[in-house]
Protein backbone atom coordinates (compact mmCIF):
# COMPACT_ATOMS: atom_id res chain seq x y z
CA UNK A 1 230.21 155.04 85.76
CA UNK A 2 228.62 151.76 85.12
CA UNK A 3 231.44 148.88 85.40
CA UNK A 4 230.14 147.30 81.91
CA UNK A 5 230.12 150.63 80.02
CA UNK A 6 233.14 151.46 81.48
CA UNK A 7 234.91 147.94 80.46
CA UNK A 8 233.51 148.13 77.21
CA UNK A 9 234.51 151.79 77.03
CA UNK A 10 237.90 151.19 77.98
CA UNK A 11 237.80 148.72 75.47
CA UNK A 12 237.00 151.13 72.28
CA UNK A 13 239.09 154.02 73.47
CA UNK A 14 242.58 152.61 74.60
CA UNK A 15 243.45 151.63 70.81
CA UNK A 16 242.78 155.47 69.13
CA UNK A 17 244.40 156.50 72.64
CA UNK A 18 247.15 155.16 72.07
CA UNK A 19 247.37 156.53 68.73
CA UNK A 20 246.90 159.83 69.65
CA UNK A 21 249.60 159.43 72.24
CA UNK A 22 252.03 158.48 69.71
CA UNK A 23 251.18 161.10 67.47
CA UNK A 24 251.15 163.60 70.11
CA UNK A 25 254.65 162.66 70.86
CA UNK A 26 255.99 162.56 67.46
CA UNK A 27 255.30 166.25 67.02
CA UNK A 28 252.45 165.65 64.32
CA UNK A 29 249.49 167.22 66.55
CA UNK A 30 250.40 169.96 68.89
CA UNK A 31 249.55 169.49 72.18
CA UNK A 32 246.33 171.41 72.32
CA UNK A 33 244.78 169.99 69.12
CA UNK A 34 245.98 166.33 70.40
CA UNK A 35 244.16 167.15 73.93
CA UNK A 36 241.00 168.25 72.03
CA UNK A 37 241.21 164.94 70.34
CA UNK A 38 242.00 162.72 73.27
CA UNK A 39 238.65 164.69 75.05
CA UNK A 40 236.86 163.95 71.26
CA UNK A 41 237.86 159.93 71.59
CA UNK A 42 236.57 159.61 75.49
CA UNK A 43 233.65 161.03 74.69
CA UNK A 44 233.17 158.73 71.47
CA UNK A 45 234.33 155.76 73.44
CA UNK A 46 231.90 156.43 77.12
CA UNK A 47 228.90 157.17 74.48
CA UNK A 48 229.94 154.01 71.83
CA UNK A 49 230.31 151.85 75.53
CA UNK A 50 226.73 152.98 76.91
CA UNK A 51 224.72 152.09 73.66
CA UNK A 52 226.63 148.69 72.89
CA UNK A 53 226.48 148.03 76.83
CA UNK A 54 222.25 148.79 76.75
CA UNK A 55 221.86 146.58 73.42
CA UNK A 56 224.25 143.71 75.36
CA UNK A 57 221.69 144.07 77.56
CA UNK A 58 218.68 143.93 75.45
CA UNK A 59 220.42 141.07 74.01
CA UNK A 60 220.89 138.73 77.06
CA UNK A 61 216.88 139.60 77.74
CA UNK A 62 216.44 138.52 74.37
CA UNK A 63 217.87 135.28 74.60
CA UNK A 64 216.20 134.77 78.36
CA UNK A 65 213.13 135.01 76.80
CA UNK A 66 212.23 138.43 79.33
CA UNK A 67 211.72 140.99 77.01
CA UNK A 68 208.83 140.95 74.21
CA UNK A 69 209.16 140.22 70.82
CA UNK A 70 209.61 144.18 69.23
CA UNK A 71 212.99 144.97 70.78
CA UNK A 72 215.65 147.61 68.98
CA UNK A 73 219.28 147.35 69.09
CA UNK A 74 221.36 150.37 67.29
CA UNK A 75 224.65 148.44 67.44
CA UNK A 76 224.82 147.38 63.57
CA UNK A 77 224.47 143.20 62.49
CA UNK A 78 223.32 142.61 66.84
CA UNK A 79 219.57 143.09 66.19
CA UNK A 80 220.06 139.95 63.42
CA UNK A 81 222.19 137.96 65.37
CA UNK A 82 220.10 138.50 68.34
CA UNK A 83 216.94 137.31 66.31
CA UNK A 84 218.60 134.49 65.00
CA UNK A 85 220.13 133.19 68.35
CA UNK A 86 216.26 133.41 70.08
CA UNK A 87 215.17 131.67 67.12
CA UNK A 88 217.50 129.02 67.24
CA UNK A 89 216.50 128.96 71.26
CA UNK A 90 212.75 128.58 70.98
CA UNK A 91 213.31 125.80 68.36
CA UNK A 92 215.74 123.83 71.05
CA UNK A 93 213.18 124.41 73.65
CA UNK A 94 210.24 123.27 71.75
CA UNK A 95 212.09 120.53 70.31
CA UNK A 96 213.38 119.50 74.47
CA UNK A 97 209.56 120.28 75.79
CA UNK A 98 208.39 117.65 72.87
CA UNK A 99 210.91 114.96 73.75
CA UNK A 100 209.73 115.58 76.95
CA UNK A 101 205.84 115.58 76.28
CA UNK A 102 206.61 112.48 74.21
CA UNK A 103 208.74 110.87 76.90
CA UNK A 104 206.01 111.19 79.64
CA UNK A 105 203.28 109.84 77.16
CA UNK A 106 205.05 107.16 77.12
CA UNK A 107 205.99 106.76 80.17
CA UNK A 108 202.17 107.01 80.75
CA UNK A 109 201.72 104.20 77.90
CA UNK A 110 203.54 101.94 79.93
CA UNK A 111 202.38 102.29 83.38
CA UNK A 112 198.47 101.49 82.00
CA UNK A 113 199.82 98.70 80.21
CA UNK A 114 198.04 95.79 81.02
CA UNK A 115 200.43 93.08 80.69
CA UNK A 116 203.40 93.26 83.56
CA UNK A 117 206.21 95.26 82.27
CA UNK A 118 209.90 94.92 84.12
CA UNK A 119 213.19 96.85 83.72
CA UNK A 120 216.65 95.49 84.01
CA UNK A 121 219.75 97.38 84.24
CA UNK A 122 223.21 96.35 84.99
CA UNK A 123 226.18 94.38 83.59
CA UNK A 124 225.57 91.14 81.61
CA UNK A 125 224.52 88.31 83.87
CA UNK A 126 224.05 91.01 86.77
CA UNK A 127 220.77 92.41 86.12
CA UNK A 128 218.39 93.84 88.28
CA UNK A 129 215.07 95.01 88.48
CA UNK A 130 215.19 99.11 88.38
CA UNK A 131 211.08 99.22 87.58
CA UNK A 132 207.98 97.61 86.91
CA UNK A 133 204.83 99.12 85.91
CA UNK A 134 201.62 99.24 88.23
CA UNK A 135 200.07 95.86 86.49
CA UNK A 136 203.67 94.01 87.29
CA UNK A 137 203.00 94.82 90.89
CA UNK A 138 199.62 93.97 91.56
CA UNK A 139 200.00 91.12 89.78
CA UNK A 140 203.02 89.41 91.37
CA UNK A 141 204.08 91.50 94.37
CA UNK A 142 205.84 89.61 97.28
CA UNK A 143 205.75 86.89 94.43
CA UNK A 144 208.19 88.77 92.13
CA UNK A 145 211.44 87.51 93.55
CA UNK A 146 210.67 83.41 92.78
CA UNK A 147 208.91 84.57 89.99
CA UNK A 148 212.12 86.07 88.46
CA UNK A 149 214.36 83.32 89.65
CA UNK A 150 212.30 80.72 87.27
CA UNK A 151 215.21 78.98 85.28
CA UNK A 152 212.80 80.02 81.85
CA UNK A 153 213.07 83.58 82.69
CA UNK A 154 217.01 83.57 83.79
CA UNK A 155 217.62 81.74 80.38
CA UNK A 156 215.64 84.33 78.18
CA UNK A 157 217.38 87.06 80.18
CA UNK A 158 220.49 85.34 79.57
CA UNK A 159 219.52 85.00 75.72
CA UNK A 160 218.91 88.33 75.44
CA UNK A 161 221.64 89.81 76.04
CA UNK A 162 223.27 88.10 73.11
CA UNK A 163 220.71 89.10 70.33
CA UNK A 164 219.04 92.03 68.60
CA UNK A 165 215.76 89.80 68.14
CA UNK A 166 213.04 89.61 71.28
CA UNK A 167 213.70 86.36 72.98
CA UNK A 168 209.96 84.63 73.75
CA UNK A 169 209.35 81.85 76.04
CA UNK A 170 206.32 80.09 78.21
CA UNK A 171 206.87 79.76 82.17
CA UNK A 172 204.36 77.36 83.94
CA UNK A 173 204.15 78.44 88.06
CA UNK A 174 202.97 75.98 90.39
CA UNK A 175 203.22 77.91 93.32
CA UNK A 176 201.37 79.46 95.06
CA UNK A 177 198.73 78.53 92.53
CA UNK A 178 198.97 77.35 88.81
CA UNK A 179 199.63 80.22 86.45
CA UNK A 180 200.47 80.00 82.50
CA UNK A 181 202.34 83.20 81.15
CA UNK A 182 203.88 84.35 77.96
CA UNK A 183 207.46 86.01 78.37
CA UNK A 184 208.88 88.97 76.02
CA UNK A 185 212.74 90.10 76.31
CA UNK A 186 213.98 92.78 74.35
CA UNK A 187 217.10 94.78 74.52
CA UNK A 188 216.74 98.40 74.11
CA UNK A 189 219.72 98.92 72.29
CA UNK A 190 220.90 96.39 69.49
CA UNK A 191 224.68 98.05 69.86
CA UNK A 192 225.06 97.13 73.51
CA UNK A 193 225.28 94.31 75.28
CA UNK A 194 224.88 96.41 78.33
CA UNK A 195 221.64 98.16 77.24
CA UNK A 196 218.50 97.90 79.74
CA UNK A 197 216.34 94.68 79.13
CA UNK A 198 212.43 94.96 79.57
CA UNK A 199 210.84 91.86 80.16
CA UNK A 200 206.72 91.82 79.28
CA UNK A 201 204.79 88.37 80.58
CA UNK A 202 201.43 87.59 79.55
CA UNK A 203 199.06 85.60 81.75
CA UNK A 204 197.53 83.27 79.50
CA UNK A 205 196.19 80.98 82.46
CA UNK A 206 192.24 82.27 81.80
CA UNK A 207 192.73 81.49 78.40
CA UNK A 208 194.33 77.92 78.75
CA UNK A 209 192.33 77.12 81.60
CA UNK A 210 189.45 77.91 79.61
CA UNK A 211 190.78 74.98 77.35
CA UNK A 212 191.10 72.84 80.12
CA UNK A 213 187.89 73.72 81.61
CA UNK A 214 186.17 72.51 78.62
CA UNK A 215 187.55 69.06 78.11
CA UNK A 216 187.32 69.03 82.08
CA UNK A 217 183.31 70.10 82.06
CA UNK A 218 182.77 67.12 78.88
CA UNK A 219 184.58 64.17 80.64
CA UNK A 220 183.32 65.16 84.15
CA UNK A 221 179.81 65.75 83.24
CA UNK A 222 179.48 62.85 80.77
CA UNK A 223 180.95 60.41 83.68
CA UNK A 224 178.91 61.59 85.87
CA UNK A 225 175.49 62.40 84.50
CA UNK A 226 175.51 58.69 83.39
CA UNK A 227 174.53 57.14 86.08
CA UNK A 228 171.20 59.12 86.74
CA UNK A 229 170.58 59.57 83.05
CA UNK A 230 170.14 55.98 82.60
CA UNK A 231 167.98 55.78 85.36
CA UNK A 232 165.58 58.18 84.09
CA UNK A 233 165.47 56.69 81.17
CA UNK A 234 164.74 53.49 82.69
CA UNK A 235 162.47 54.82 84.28
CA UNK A 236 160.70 56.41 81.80
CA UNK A 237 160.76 53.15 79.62
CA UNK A 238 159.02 51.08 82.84
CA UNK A 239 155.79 53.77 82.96
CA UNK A 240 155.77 53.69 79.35
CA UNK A 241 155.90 49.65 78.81
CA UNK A 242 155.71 47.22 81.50
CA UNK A 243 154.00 49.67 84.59
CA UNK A 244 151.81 51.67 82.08
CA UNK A 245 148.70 52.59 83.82
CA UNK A 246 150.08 51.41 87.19
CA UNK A 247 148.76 53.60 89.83
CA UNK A 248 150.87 52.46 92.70
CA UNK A 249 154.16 52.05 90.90
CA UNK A 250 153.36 55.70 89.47
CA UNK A 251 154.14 58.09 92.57
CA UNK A 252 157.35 55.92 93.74
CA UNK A 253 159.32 55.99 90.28
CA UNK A 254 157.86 59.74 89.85
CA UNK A 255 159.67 60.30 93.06
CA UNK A 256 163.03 58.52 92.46
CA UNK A 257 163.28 60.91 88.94
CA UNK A 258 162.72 63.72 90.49
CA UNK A 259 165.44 62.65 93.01
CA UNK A 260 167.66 61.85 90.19
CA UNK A 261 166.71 65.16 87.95
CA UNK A 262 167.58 67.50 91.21
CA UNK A 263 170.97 65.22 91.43
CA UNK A 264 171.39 65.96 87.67
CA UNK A 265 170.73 69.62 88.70
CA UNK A 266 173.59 69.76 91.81
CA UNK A 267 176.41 68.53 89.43
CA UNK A 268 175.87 71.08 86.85
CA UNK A 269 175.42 73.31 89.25
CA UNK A 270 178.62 72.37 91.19
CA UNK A 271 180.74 72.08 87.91
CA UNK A 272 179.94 75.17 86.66
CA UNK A 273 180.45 76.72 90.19
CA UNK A 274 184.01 74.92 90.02
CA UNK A 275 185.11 76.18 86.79
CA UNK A 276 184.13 79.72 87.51
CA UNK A 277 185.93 79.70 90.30
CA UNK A 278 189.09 78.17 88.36
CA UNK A 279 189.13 81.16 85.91
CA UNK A 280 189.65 83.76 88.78
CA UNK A 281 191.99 81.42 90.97
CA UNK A 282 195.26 82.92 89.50
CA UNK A 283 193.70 86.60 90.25
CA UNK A 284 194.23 87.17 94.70
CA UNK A 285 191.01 89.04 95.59
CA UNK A 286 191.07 92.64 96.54
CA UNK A 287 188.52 93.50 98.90
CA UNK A 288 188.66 93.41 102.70
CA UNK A 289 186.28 91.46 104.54
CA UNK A 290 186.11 90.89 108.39
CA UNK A 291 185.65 87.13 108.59
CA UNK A 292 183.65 86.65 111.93
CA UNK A 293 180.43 88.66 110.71
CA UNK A 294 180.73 86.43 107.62
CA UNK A 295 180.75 83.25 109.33
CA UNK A 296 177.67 84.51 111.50
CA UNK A 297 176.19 84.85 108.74
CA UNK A 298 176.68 81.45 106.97
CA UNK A 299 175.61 80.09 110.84
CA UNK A 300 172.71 82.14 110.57
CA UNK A 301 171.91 80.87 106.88
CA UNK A 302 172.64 77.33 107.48
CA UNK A 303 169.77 77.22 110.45
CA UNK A 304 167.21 75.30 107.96
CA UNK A 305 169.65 72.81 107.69
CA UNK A 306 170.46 72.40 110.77
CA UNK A 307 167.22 72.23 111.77
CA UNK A 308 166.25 69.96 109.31
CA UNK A 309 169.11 67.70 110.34
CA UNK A 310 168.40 68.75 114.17
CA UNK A 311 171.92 69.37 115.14
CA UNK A 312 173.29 72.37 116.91
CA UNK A 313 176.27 74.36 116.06
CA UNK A 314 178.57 76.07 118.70
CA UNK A 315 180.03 78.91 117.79
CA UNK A 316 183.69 79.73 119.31
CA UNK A 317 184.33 82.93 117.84
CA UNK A 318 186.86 85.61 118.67
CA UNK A 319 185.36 89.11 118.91
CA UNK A 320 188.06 91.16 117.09
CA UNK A 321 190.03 89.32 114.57
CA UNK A 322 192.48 91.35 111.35
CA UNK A 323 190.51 92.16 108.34
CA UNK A 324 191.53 89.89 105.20
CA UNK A 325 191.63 90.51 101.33
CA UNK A 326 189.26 87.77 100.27
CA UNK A 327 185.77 87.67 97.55
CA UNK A 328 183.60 87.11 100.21
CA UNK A 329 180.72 85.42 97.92
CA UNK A 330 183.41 82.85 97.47
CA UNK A 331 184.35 82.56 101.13
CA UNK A 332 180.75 82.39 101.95
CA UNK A 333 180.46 79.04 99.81
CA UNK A 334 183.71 77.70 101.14
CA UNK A 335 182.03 77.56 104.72
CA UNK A 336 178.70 77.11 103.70
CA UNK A 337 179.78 73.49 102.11
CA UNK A 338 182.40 72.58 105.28
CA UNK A 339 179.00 73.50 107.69
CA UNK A 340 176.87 71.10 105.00
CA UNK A 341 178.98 68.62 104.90
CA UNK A 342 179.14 68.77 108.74
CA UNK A 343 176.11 68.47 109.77
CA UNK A 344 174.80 65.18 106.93
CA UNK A 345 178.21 63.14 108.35
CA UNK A 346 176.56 64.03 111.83
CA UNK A 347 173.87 62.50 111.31
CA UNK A 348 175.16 59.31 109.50
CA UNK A 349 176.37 58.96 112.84
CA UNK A 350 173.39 60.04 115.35
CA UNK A 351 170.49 59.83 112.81
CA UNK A 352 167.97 62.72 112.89
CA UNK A 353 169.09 64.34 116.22
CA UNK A 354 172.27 64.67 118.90
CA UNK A 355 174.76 65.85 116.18
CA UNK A 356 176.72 68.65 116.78
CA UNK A 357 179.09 71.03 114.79
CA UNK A 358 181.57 72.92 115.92
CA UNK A 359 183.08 76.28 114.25
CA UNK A 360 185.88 78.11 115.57
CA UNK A 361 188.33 80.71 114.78
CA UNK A 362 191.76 81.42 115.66
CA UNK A 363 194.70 84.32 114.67
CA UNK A 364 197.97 82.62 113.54
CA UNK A 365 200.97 82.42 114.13
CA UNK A 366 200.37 78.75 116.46
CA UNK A 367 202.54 76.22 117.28
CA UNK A 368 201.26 74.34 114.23
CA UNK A 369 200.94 77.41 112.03
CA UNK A 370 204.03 79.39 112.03
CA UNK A 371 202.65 82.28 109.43
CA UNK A 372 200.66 85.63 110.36
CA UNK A 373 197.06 84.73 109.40
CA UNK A 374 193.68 83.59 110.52
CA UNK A 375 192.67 79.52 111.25
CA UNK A 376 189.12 79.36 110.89
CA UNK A 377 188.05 75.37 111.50
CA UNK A 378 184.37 73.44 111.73
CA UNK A 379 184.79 70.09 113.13
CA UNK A 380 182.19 67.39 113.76
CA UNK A 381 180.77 64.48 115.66
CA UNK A 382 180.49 61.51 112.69
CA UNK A 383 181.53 58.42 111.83
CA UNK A 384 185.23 60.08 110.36
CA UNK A 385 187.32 59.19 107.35
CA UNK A 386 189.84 56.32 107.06
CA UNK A 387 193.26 57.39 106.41
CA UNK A 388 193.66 56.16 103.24
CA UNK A 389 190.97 58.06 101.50
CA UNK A 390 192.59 61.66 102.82
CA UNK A 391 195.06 62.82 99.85
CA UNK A 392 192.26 62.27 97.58
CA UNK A 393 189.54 63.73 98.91
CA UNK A 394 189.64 67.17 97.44
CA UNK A 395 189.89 65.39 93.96
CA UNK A 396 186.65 66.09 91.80
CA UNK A 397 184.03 63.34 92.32
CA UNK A 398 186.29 61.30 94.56
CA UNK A 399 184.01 59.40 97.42
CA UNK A 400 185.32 57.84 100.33
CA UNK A 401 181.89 55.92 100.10
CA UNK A 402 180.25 56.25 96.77
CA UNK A 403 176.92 54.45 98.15
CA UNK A 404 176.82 56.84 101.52
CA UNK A 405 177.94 59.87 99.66
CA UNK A 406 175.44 59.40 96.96
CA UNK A 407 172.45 58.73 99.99
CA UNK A 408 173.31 62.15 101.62
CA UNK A 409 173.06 64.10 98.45
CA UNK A 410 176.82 64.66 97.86
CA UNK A 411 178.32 65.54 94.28
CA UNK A 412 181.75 64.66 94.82
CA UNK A 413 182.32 68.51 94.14
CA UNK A 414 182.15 69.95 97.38
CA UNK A 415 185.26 69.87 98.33
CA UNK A 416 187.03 70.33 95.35
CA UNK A 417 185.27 74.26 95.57
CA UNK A 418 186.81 74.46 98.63
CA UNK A 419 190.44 73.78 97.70
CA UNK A 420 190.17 76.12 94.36
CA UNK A 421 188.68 79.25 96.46
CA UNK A 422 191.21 78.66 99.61
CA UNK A 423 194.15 78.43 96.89
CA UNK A 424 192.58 81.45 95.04
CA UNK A 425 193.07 83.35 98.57
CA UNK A 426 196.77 82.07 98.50
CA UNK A 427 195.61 79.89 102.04
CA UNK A 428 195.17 76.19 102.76
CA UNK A 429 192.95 73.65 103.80
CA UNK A 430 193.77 70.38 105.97
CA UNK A 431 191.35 67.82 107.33
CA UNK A 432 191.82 66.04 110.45
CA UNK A 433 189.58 62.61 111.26
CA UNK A 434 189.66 60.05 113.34
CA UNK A 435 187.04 56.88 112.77
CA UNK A 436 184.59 56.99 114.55
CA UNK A 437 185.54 60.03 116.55
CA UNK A 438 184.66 63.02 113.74
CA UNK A 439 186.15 65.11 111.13
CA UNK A 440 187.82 68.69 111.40
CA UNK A 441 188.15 71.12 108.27
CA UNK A 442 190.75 73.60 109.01
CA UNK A 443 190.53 76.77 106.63
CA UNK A 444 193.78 79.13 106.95
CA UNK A 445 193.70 82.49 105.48
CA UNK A 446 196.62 84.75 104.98
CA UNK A 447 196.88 88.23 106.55
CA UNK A 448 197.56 91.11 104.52
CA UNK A 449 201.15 91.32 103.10
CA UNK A 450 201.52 87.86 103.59
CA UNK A 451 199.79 86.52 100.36
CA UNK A 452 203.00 85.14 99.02
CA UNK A 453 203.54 82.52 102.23
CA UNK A 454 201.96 78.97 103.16
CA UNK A 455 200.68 78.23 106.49
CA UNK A 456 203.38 75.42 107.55
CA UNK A 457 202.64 71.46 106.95
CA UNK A 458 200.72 69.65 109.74
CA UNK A 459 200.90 65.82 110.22
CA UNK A 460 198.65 64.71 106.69
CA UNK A 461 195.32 65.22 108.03
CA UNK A 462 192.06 62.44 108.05
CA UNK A 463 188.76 64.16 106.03
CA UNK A 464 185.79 63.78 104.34
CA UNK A 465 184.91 63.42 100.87
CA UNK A 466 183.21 66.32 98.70
């Protein structure tokens, strides 16, 4: 016999058994007519045990959700309990799949969030990060650990732990570049002090840079579209008073207005160039580029000036160097100005002809660079820098030499491009020069993972101005 009808009839028939036993031995029943009945009550009690044993059965299925909805139990008040439990099932298990549905939405939520998102867990004034959402990491990566560490952040954190409200505060970075952000702590649960913390910062550097740019892109271009502005106007004034009708005056001031109109034209251009290039310098590029086909080509594009300016460039090039994340439109314009300004301080030097430029590249660590990277340098034959000019020079519309500067064409910008788009790739630039001996502009880029490091100090180097 089945072991569960035979439990359950075991179950039903020992009570009337024993009943039957007792009357039996009383004398009430004779022995015959008790037998029949003891026969009568197994029977009852194997049949009774097989029907409530199939709608146990039927029941469990029920509740497991593996039988279909039209199921029929015979054991009285089990077919309404049985209904009622599954009922009382499906609701739990819709009500557990929508906490769930709702839990991974927002889960979802926050990992598209824009804004960096962290997680903190652990006793008061032992927190740690547990998570951050895809935007935190991108945005900060090796950077995350100094980035937390800022004294604003540690004090908000701090804050936080002793309020219900969401502690706010501004953090300005300096390093590795200049970033502006918004923090946001809140504790997830007003009742304890121990509840996770989620901290939310907002970069608000494009947005206050923009504010910056503008009173930047007023005072710089007022200052320095003066100075040609009034001499067009001059000018102007001459042909239309005193040299009106002068035929041989005509073509030489035509030519010096032009001269200043295209100068005009550079420092707008430059300025505009610079404060682009500001607005992204907080953002690391993310494309890869492979640096010694680039520079070939900036060689290759620079040929009218060089031959203009008849000076050769040597190129000392390694053949296989590591890829790098860099925007190589801005990386293009970075050596593009170094080989420009190269080759006019040549010929200060050698006049049209005998100047030479020099660009070379080499993989990191050195002895004088300590971090995993790539040194990419152009050096020159001119006249050099004097010391004193060289923590300036990257400065906008700082001039060793206003008068020479100004004869060669320069903006005073040139440089200043550089330093933005070399910080913007988290690398550095240092100028070497000697008087009379030459200049050197050396360009170090950062491999890959190693964004968040600085190549290390060399002795303060000797340059050029912009």
């Amino acid at each position: 016999m089945n072991r569960p009808i035979a439990t359950i009839a075991a179950w039903l028939g020992f009570p009337p058994f024993i009943a039957l036993i007792i009357v039996i031995a009383t004398g009430t029943l004779r022995p015959w007519e008790g037998l029949l009945c003891l026969f009568g009550c197994m029977v009852w009690s194997i049949g009774a045990g097989a029907i409530l044993a199939r709608d146990l059965r039927r029941f469990g299925a029920s509740l497991a959700g593996e039988s279909g909805g039209d199921f029929h139990l015979v054991t009285p008040g089990l077919a309404q309990l049985a209904e009622r439990a599954r009922q009382t099932i499906d609701a739990e298990r819709r009500s557990r799949q929508t906490i769930a549905t709702d839990a991974s939405t927002s889960q979802s939520l926050l990992e598209r969030l824009p804004d960096a998102l962290f997680q903190f867990e652990g006793p008061p004034g032992m927190r740690r990060v547990v998570w951050r959402n895809p935007a935190a990491a991108n945005a900060y990566g090796t950077e995350e650990s100094a980035l937390l560490r800022h004294p604003a952040l540690r004090t908000a954190l701090q804050a936080a732990e002793g309020t219900n409200e969401p502690i706010r505060t501004t953090v300005s970075l300096a390093a590795p570049i200049p970033r502006d952000l918004d923090a946001t702590v809140i504790r997830t649960d007003s009742s304890d002090r121990s509840a996770p913390l989620y901290l939310l910062l907002t970069d608000r550097t494009r947005e206050r840079g923009l504010e910056r740019m503008r009173a930047d892109f007023v005072a710089n271009a007022s200052h320095e579209l003066r100075t040609p502005l009034t001499s067009l106007i001059g000018f102007i004034e001459t042909l239309q008073g005193p040299a009106l009708g002068d035929a041989e005056a005509l073509p030489r001031f035509l030519t010096i207005m032009g001269e200043q109109a295209a100068r005009m034209q550079r420092i707008i251009a430059d300025l505009l160039s610079l404060s682009r290039i500001e607005m992204t310098e907080h953002q690391p590029p993310a494309e890869m580029v492979d640096i010694v086909p680039l520079l070939r080509q900036v060689a290759a594009f620079m040929e009218p000036i060089l031959r203009d300016g008849r000076t050769s460039i040597k190129l000392d090039l390694m053949d296989e160097m590591p890829s790098i994340r860099g925007d190589a439109g801005q990386l293009t314009q970075v050596f593009g100005n170094l080989i420009d300004n190269a080759v006019k301080y040549s010929a200060l030097k050698h006049g049209k002809g005998g100047g030479a430029v020099t660009l070379t590249t080499v993989v990191t660590p050195t002895p004088q660079y300590a971090a995993p990277g790539i040194l990419i340098s152009v050096a020159d034959d001119g006249p050099g820098i004097a010391r004193e000019h060289l923590p300036r020079l990257t400065e906008r519309f700082y001039r060793a030499d206003k008068g020479r500067s100004r004869a060669i064409g320069g903006t005073g910008l040139g440089l200043a491009i550089v330093k933005h788009v070399v910080s913007r790739h988290r690398g550095r630039l240092t100028i070497e020069s000697v008087e009379g001996e030459g200049t050197t502009c050396h360009v170090w880029l950062p491999l890959i993972g190693e964004t968040n490091r600085a190549a290390p100090d060399r002795p303060r180097p000797k340059g050029r101005e912009g």
